[in-house]
Protein backbone atom coordinates (compact mmCIF):
# COMPACT_ATOMS: atom_id res chain seq x y z
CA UNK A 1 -5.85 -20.63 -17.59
CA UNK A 2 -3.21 -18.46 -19.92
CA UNK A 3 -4.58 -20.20 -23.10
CA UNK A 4 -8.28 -19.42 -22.45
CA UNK A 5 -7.20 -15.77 -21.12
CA UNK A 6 -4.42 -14.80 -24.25
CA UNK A 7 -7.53 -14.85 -26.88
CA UNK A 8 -9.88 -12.72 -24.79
CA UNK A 9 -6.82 -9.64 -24.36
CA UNK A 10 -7.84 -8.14 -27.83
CA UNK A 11 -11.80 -8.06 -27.83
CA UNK A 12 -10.92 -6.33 -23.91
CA UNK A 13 -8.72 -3.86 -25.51
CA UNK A 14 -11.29 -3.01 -27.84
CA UNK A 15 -13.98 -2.52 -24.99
CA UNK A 16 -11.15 -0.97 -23.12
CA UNK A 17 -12.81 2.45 -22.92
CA UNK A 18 -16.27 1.55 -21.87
CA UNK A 19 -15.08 -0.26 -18.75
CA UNK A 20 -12.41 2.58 -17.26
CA UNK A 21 -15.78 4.57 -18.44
CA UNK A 22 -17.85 2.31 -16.02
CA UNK A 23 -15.93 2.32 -13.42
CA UNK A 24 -15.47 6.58 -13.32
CA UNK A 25 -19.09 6.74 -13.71
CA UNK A 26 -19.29 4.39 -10.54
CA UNK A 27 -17.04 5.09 -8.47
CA UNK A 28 -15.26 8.62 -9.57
CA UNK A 29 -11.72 6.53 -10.30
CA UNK A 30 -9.49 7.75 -12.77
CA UNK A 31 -7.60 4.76 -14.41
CA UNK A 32 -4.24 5.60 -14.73
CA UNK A 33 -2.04 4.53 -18.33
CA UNK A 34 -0.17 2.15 -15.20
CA UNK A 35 -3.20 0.76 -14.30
CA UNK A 36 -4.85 -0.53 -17.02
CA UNK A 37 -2.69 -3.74 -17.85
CA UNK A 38 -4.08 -4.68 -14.14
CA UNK A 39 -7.62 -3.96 -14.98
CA UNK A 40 -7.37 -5.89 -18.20
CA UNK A 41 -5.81 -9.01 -16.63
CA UNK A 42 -9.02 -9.00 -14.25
CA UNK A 43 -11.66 -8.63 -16.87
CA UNK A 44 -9.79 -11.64 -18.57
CA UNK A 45 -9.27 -13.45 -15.57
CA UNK A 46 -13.09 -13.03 -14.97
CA UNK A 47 -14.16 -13.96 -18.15
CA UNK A 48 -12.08 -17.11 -18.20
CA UNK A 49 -13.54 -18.00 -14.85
CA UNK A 50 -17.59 -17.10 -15.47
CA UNK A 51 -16.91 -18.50 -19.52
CA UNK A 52 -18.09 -15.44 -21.11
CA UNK A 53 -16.87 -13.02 -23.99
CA UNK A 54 -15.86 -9.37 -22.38
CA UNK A 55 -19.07 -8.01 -24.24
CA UNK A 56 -21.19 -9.90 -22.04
CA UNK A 57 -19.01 -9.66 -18.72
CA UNK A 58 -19.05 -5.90 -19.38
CA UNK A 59 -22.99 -5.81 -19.68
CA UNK A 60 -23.02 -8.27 -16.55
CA UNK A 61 -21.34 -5.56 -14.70
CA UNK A 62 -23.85 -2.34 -16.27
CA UNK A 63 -26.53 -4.29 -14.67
CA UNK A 64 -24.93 -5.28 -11.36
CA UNK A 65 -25.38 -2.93 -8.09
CA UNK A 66 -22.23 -1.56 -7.11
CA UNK A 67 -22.17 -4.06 -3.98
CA UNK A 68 -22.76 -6.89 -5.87
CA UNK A 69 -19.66 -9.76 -5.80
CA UNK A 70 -18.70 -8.77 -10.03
CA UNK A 71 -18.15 -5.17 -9.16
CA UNK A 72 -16.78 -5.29 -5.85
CA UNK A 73 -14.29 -7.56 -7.06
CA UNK A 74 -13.27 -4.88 -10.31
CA UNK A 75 -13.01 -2.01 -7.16
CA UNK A 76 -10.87 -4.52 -5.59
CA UNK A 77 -8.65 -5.10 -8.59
CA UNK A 78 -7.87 -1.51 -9.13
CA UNK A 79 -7.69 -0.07 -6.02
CA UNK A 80 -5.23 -0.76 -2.54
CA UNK A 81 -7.67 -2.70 -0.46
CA UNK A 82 -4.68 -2.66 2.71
CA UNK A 83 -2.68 0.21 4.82
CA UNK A 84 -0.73 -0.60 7.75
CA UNK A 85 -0.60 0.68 11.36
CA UNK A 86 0.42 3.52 12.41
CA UNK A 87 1.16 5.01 8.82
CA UNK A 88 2.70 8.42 8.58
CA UNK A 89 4.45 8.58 11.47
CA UNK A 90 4.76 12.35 11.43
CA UNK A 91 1.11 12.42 11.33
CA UNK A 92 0.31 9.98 13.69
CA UNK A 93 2.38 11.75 16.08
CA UNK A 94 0.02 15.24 15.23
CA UNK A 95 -3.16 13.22 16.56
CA UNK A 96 -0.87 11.65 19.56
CA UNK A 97 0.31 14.32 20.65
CA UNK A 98 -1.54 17.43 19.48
CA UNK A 99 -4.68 16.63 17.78
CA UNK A 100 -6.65 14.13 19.55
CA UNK A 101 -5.87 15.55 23.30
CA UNK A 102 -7.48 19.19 21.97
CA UNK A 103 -10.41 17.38 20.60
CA UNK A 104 -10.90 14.79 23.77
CA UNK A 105 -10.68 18.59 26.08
CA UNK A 106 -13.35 20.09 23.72
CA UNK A 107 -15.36 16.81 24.22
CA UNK A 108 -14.77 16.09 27.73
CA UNK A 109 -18.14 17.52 29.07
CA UNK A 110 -20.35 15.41 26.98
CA UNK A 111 -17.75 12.88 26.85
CA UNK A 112 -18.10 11.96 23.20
CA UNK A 113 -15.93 11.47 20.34
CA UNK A 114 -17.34 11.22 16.79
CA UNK A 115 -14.53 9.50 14.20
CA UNK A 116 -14.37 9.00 10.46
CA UNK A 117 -12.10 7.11 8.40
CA UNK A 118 -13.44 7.63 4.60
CA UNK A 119 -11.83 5.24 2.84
CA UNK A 120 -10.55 2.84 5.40
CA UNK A 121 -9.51 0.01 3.34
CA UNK A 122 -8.90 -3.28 5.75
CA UNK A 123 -9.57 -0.80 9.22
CA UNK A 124 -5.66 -0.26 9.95
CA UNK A 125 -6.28 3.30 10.09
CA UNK A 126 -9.55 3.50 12.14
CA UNK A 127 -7.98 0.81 14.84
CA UNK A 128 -4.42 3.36 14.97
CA UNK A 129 -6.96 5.88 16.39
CA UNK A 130 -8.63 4.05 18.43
CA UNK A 131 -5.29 2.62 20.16
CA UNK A 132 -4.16 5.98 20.79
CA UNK A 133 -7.91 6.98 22.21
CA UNK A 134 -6.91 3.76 24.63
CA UNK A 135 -3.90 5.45 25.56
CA UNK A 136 -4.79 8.94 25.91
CA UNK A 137 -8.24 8.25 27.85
CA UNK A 138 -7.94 6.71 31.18
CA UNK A 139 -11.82 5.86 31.11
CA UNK A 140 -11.90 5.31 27.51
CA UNK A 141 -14.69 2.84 28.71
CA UNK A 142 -16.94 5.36 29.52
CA UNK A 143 -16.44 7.67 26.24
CA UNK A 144 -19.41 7.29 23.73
CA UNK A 145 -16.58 7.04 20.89
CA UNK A 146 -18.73 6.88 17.91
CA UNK A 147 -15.86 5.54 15.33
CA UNK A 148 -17.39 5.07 11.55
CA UNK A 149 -15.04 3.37 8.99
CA UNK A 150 -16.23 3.22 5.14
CA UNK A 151 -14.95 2.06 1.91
CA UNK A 152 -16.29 0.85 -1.65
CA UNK A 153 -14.12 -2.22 -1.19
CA UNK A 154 -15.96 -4.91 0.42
CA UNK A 155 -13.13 -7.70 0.30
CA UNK A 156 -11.64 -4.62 2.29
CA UNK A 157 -14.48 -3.92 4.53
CA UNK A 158 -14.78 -7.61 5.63
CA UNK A 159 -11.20 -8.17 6.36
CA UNK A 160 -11.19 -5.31 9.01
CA UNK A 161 -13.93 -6.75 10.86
CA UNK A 162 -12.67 -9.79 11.09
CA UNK A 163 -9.50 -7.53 12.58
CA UNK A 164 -7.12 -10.73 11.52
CA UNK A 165 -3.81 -9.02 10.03
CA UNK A 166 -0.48 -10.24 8.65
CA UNK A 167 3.13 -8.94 8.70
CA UNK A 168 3.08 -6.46 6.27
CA UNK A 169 0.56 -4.50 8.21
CA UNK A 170 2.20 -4.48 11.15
CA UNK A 171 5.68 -3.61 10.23
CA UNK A 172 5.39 0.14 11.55
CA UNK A 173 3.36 -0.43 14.82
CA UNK A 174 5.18 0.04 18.02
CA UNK A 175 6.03 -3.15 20.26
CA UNK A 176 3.72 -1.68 23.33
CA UNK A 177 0.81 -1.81 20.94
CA UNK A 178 1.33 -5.15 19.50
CA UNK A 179 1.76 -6.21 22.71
CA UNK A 180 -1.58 -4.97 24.37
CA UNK A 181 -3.67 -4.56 21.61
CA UNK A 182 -3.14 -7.85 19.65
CA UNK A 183 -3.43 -11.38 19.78
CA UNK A 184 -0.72 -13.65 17.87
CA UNK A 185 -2.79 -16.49 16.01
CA UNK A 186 -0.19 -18.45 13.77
CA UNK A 187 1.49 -16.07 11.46
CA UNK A 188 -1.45 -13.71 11.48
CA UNK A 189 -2.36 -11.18 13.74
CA UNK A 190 -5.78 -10.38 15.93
CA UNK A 191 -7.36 -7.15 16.78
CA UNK A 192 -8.61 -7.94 20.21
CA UNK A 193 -12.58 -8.10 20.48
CA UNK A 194 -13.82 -5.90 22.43
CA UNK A 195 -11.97 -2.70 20.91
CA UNK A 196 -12.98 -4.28 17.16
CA UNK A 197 -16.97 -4.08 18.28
CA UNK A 198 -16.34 -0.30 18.40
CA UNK A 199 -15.95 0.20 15.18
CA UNK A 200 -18.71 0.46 12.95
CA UNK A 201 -18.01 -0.95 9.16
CA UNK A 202 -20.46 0.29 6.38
CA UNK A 203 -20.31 0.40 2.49
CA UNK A 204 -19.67 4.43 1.84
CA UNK A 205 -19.17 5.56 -2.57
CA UNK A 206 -17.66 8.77 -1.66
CA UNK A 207 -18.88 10.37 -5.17
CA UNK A 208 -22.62 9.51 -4.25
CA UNK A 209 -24.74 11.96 -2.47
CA UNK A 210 -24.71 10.25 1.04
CA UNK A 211 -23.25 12.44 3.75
CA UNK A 212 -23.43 14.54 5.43
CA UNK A 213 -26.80 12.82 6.72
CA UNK A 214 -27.96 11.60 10.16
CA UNK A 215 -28.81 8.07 7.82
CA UNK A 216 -24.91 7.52 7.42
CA UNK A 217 -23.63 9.02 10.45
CA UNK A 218 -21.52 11.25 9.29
CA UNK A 219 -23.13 15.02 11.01
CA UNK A 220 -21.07 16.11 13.77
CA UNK A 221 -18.06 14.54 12.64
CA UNK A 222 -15.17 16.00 15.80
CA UNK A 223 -11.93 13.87 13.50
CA UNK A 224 -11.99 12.79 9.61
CA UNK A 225 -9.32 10.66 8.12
CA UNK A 226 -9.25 10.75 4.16
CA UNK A 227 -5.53 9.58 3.61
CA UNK A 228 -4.17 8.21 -0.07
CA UNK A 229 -8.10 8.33 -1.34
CA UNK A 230 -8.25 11.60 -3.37
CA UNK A 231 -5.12 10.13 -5.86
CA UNK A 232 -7.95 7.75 -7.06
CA UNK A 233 -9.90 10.93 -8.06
CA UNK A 234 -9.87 13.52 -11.07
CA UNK A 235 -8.99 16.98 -9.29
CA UNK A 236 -12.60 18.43 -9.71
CA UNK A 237 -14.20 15.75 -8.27
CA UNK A 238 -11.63 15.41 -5.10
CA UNK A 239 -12.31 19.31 -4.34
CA UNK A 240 -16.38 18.26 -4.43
CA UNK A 241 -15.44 15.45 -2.14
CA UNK A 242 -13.64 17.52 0.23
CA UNK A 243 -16.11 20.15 0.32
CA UNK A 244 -18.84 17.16 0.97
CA UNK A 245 -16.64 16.24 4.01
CA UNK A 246 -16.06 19.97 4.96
CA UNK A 247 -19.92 19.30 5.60
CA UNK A 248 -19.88 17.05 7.89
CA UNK A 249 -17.34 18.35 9.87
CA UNK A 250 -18.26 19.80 13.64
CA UNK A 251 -17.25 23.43 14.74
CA UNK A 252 -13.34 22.51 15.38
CA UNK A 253 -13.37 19.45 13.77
CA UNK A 254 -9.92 18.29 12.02
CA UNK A 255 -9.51 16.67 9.00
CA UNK A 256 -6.27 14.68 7.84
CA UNK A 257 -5.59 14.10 4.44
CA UNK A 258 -2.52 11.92 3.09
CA UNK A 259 0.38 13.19 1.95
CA UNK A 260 0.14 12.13 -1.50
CA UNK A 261 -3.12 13.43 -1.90
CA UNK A 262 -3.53 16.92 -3.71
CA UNK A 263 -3.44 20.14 -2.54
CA UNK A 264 -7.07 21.32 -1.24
CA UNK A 265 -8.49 24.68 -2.63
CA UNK A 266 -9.60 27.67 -0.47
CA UNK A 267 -12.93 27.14 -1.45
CA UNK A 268 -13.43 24.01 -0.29
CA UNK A 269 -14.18 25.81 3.31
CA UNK A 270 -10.89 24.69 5.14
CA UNK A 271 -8.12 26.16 6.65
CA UNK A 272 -4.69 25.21 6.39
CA UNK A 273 -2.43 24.31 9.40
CA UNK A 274 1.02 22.47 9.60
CA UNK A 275 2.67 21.24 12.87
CA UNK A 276 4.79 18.67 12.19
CA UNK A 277 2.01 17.47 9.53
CA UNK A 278 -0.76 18.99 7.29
CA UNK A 279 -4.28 19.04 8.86
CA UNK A 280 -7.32 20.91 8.19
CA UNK A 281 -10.05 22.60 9.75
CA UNK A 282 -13.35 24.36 9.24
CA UNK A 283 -12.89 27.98 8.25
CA UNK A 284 -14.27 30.43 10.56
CA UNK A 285 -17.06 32.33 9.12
CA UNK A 286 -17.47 35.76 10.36
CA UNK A 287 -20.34 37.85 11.26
């Protein structure tokens, strides 16, 4: 495979600019100088594979939908398509503690809980919450817990349906949780059923114009979790993004960002809290 890949590294680095071009226009990613020997491995890699010069893999790809096998498969190249439970644990213990009992009082009349986690990569994030909902609601049966999960990858996407996990993503969780919430199936782990079938997995670009809408779910949104997804994004177009979410946010929703992600501006239409973590919610608007 090296000798039909070394030949193809020049003509790539010539066409170098049109794909990190591609995949901004796409996707609103920012290729870093650190991330291009990655991206360049995979366009040779492809090529090699589908026996094609980079000038036609590249037009393959301006052609292709963004959901289509070639381009999911770039996203997945260049982007972390994993987390792990229970990440942040100062932040984890904000929505344990703090966070998720406020919203579950707000919510307790109607008795529903609407949940976001925008770029969810294999559903480690979205199934933390929903343990903790477990634990925090004795009838957590009865709660109309309307949990959305989205991402761009769909290697990602598929992986946290099939809620099958190794190590690596388990090496923060608690024992109690592994223990009730998880199924040992050779060196892997399983998400048990009947929890997984509450999540809903879709296909989300966070730079297109699909939320808020009733078509995506995501009006009325009580909790969004955007954690380590702005640092893909140029500054201007993570403020848009935010403000998009700001959107969809209900009156007293919270939104968590991750603590590598940047700094969001007043006028995105948040407020700034910290209690043990960074959170944001709607600003109040006044008469």
């Amino acid at each position: 495979m090296n000798d039909m890949i070394s030949p193809l590294i020049n003509e790539i680095k010539n066409l170098e600019h049109e794909f990190i071009g591609l995949v901004q226009q796409r996707f609103g990613i920012v290729i870093h100088m650190n991330q291009t020997q990655t991206l360049i491995d995979h366009i040779a890699q492809s090529c090699a594979l589908g026996k094609m010069t980079p000038r036609s893999y590249l037009q393959q790809l301006q052609m292709a939908s963004n959901k289509s096998p070639e381009v999911s498969q770039l996203v997945a190249a260049i982007t972390v398509g994993e987390s792990y439970f229970f990440r942040d644990a100062s932040q984890m213990t904000l929505l344990q503690e703090h966070l998720l009992p406020r919203l579950i009082k707000k919510n307790e009349q109607s008795q529903r809980l609407k949940i976001w986690s925008a770029g969810c990569a294999a559903g480690e994030e979205i199934y933390t919450v929903l343990m903790q909902l477990q634990e925090l609601l004795p009838n957590c049966a009865d709660w109309d817990l309307q949990l959305l999960a989205t991402d761009i990858n769909t290697e990602a996407l598929a992986k946290a349906q099939s809620g099958l996990y190794g190590e690596w993503s388990m090496r923060t969780i608690p024992r109690k949780y592994l223990q009730r919430y998880f199924i040992k199936d050779g060196q892997k782990y399983l998400f048990q059923s009947p929890l997984r079938e509450r999540v809903h997995f879709a296909y989300l670009n966070l730079i297109d114009h699909a939320y808020p809408s009733i078509l995506t779910a995501t009006i009325d949104i009580d909790l969004i979790l955007c954690r380590n997804v702005l640092i893909y994004f140029a500054n201007d177009t993570g403020v848009n993004i935010v403000r998009n979410l700001s959107h969809c946010m209900a009156p007293e929703a919270v939104l968590l960002l991750g603590a590598s992600d940047p700094i969001v501006t007043p006028d995105t239409g948040l407020q700034f809290h910290h209690n043990g973590a960074i959170y944001f919610t709607r600003a109040e608007i006044s008469p």
